[in-house]
Protein backbone atom coordinates (compact mmCIF):
# COMPACT_ATOMS: atom_id res chain seq x y z
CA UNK A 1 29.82 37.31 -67.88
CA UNK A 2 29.85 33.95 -66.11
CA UNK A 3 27.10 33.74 -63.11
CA UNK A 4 27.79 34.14 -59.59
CA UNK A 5 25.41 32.05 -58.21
CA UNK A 6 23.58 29.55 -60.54
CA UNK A 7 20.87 27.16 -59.69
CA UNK A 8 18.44 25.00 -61.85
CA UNK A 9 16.18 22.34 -60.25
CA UNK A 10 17.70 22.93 -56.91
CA UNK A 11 15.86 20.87 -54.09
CA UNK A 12 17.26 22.34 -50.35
CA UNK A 13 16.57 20.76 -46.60
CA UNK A 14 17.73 18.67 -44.04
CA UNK A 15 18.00 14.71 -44.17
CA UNK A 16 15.95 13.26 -46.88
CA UNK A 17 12.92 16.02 -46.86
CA UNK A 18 13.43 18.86 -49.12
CA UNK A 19 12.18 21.95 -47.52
CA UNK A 20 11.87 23.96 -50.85
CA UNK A 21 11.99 22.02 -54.45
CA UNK A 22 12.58 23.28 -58.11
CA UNK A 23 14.57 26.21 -57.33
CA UNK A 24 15.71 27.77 -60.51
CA UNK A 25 17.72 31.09 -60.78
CA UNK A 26 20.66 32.70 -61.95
CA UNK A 27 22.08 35.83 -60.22
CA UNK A 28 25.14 38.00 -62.11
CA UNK A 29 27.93 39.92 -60.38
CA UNK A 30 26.10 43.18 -58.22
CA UNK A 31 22.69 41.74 -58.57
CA UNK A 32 20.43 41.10 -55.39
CA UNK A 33 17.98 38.25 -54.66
CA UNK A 34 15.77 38.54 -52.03
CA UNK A 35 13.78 35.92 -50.66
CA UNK A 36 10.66 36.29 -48.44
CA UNK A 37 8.70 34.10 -46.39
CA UNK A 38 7.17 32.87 -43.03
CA UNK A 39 9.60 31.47 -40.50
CA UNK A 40 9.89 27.89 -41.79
CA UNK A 41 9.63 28.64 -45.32
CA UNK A 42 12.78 27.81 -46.85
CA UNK A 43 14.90 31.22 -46.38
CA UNK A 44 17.46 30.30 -44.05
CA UNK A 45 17.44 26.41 -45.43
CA UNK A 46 18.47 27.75 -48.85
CA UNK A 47 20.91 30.13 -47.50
CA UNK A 48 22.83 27.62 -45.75
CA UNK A 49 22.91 25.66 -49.09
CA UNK A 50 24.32 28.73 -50.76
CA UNK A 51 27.14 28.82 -48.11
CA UNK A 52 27.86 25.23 -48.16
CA UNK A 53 27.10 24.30 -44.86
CA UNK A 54 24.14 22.14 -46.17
CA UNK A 55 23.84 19.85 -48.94
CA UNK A 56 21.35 20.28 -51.73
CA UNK A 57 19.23 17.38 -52.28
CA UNK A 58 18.64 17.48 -55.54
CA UNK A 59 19.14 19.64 -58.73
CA UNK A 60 22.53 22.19 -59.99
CA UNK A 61 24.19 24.78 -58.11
CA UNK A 62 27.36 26.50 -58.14
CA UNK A 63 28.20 29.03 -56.62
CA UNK A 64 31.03 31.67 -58.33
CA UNK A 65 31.47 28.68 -60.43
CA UNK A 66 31.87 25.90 -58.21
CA UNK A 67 30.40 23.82 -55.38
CA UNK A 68 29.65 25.73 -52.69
CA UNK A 69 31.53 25.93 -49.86
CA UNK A 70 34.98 25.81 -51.77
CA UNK A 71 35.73 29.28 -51.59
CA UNK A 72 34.83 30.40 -47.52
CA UNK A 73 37.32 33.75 -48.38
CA UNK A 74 35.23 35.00 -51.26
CA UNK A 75 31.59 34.08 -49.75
CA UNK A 76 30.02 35.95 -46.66
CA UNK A 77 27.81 34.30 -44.69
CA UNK A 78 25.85 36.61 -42.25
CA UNK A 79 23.80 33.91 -40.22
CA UNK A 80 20.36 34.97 -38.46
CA UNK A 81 21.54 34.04 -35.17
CA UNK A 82 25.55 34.85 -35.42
CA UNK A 83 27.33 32.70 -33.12
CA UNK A 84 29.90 34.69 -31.16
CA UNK A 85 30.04 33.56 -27.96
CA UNK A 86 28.89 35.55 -25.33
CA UNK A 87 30.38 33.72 -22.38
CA UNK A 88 34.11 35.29 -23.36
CA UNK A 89 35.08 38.72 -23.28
CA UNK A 90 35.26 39.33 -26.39
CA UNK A 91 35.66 43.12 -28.24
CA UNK A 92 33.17 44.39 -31.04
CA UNK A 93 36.73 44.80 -33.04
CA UNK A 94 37.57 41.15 -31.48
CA UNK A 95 34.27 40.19 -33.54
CA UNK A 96 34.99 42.07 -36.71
CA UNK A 97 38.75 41.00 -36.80
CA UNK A 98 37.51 37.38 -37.28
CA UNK A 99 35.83 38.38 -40.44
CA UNK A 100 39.89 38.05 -41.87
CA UNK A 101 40.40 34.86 -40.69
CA UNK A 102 38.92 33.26 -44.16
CA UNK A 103 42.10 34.87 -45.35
CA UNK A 104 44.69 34.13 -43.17
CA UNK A 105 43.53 31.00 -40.81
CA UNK A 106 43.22 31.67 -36.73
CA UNK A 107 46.84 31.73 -36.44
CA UNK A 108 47.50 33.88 -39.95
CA UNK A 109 49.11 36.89 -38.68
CA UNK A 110 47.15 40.55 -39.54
CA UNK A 111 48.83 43.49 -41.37
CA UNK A 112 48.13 47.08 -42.18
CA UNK A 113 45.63 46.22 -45.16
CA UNK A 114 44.03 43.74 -42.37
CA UNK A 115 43.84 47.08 -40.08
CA UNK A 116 42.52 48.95 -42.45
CA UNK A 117 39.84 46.68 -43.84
CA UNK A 118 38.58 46.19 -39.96
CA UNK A 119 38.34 49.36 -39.20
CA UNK A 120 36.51 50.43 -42.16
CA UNK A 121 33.77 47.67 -42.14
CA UNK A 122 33.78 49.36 -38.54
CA UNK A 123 33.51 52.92 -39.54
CA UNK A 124 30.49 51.82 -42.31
CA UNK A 125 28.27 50.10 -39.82
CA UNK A 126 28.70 52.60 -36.62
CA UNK A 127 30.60 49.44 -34.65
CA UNK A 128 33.29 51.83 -34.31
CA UNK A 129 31.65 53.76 -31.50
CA UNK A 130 31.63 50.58 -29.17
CA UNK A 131 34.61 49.27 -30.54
CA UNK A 132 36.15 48.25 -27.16
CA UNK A 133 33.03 47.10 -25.17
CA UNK A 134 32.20 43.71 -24.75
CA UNK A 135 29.90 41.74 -27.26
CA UNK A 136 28.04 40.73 -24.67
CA UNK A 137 27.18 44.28 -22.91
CA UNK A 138 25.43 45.51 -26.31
CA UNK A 139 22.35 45.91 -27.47
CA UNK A 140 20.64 43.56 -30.03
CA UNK A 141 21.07 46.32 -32.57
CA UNK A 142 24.60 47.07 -31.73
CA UNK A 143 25.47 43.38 -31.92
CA UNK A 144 23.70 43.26 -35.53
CA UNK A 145 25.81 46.24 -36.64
CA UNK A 146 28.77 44.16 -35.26
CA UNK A 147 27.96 41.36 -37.10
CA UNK A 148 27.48 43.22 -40.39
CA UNK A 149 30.92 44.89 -39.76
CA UNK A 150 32.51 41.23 -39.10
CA UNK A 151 30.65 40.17 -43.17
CA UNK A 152 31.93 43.58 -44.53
CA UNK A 153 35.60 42.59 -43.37
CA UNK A 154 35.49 39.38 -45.35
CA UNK A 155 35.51 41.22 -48.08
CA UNK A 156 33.86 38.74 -50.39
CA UNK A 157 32.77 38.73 -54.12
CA UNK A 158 29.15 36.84 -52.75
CA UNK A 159 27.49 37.69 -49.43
CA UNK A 160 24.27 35.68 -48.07
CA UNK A 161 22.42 37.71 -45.22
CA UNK A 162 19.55 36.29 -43.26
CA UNK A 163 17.57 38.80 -41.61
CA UNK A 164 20.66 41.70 -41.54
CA UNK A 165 18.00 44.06 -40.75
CA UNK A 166 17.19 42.32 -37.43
CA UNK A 167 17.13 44.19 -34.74
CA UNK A 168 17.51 47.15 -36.14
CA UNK A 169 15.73 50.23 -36.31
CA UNK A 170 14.32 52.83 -39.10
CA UNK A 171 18.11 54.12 -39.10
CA UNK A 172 19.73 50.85 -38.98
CA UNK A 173 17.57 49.28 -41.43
CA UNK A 174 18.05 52.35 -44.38
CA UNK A 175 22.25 51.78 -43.25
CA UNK A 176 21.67 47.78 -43.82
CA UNK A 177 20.37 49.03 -47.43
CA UNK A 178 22.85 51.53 -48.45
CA UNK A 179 25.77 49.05 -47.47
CA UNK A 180 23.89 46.64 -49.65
CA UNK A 181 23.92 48.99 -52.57
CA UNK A 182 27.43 50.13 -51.66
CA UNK A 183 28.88 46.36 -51.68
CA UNK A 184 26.35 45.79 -55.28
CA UNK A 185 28.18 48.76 -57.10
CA UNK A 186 31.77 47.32 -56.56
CA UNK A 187 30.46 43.94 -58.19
CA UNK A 188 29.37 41.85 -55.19
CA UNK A 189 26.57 39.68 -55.34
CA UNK A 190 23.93 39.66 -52.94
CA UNK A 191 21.50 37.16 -51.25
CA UNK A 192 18.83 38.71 -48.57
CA UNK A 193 16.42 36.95 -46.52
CA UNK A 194 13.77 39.04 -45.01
CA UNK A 195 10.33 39.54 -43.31
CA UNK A 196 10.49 43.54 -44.99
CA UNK A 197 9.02 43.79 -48.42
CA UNK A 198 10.32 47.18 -48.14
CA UNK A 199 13.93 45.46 -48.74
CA UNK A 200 12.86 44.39 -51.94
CA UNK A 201 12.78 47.68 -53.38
CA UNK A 202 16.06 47.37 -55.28
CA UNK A 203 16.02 43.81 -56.10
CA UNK A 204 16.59 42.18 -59.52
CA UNK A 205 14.83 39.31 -58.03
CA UNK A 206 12.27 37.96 -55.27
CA UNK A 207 11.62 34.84 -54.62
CA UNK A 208 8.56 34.20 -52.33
CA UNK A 209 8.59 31.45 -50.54
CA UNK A 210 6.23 28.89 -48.30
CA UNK A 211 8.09 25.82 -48.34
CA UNK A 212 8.03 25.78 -52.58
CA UNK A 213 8.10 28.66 -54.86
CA UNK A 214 5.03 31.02 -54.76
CA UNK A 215 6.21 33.93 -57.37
CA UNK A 216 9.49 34.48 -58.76
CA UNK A 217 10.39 37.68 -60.64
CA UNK A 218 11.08 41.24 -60.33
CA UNK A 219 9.43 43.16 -57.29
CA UNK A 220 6.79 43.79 -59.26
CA UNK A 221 6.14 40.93 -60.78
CA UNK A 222 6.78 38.81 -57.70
CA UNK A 223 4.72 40.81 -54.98
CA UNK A 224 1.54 40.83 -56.28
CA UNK A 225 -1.10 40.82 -53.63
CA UNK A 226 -2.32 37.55 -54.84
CA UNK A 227 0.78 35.94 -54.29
CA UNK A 228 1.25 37.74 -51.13
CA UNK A 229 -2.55 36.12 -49.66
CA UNK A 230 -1.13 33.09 -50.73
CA UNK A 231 1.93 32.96 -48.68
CA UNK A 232 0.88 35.01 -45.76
CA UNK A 233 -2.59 34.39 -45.76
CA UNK A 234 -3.20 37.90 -45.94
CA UNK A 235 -1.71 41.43 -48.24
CA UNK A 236 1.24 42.85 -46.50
CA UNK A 237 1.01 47.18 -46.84
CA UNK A 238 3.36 47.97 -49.68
């Protein structure tokens, strides 16, 4: 079984400084990596790698088998701060629609399966109950569960989430899981950033992270509370 995401030596950042060096992992159809950190510790950097809207600075990486970036239909990118602009009057199912446009380009034309798929990724996240309010008159959480609607629609093979659980509360954060393990049993491969060692749980991987690699493994393995006092300074309750 070829990789999904592959990565040896991988050095990630802006301009010439690397935020996060000597990145090595190797992540297989339905497996999830989760990375965790303080704000500036590499998360987001290497997500935007993964999605090809950065550069690596160093090192391999491919992503389903290529250079990232290459394939925007069959990888999800769920930003930490989505940018859907709230100055128009834009739907929720305005906002989840565009999740097809990797298919079909802004001026592709939807169909049935398109219809289908939308309101679905709808249905799953609870957007469907504010489906026709403005983007802009929701709540934080109901614009999350938007947003997560909008990555479902794509319906990738890879999907990168910064902070999905954002936002949310107890409910929305166990719904943010169970899509997770949902999209992971039909094969898709999964990349979390997060502040919640509780959404490590279920993770074939953790990487901890304070601008370079604290622990890598299995939760276990990975969240010790010696690695933990080194990255936040103090243990996190389990």
């Amino acid at each position: 079984m070829s990789a999904s995401i592959f990565a040896s030596g991988l050095a990630v950042g802006y301009g010439h400084r690397p935020v996060v060096a000597d990145l090595d992992f190797e992540l297989q159809p339905g497996q999830l990596l989760v990375l965790i950190g303080t704000n500036g510790s590499g998360k987001s950097t290497l997500l935007k790698t993964l999605a090809g809207l950065i550069d690596p600075q160093g090192g391999d990486m491919s992503v389903l088998g290529e250079r990232a970036g290459l394939s925007p239909a069959r990888v999800a990118y769920l930003p930490q701060h989505p940018v859907s602009s709230h100055t128009l009057p834009l739907r929720a199912s305005d906002v989840v629609a565009m999740g097809r446009f990797a298919r079909h380009g802004l001026l592709g034309r939807m169909n049935a399966d398109d219809a289908e798929i939308i309101e679905s990724s709808m249905v799953r996240t609870g957007a469907d109950a504010f489906r026709n309010k403005p983007l802009r008159d929701l709540s934080g959480g109901q614009q999350q569960r938007v947003h997560l609607a909008q990555v479902l629609s794509r319906r990738a093979e890879v999907l990168l989430l910064d902070e999905p659980t954002a936002g949310l509360d107890m409910n929305g954060r166990k719904l943010v899981s169970d899509l997770i393990a949902q999209e992971r049993s039909h094969g898709v491969t999964v990349v979390m950033a997060t502040h919640e060692l509780s959404d490590a749980d279920t993770a074939d991987e953790v990487l901890l992270l304070a601008q370079r690699v604290v622990s890598q493994g299995p939760p276990k393995i990975a969240l010790t509370d010696a690695a933990l006092r080194e990255c936040f300074g103090f243990t996190q309750p389990h």
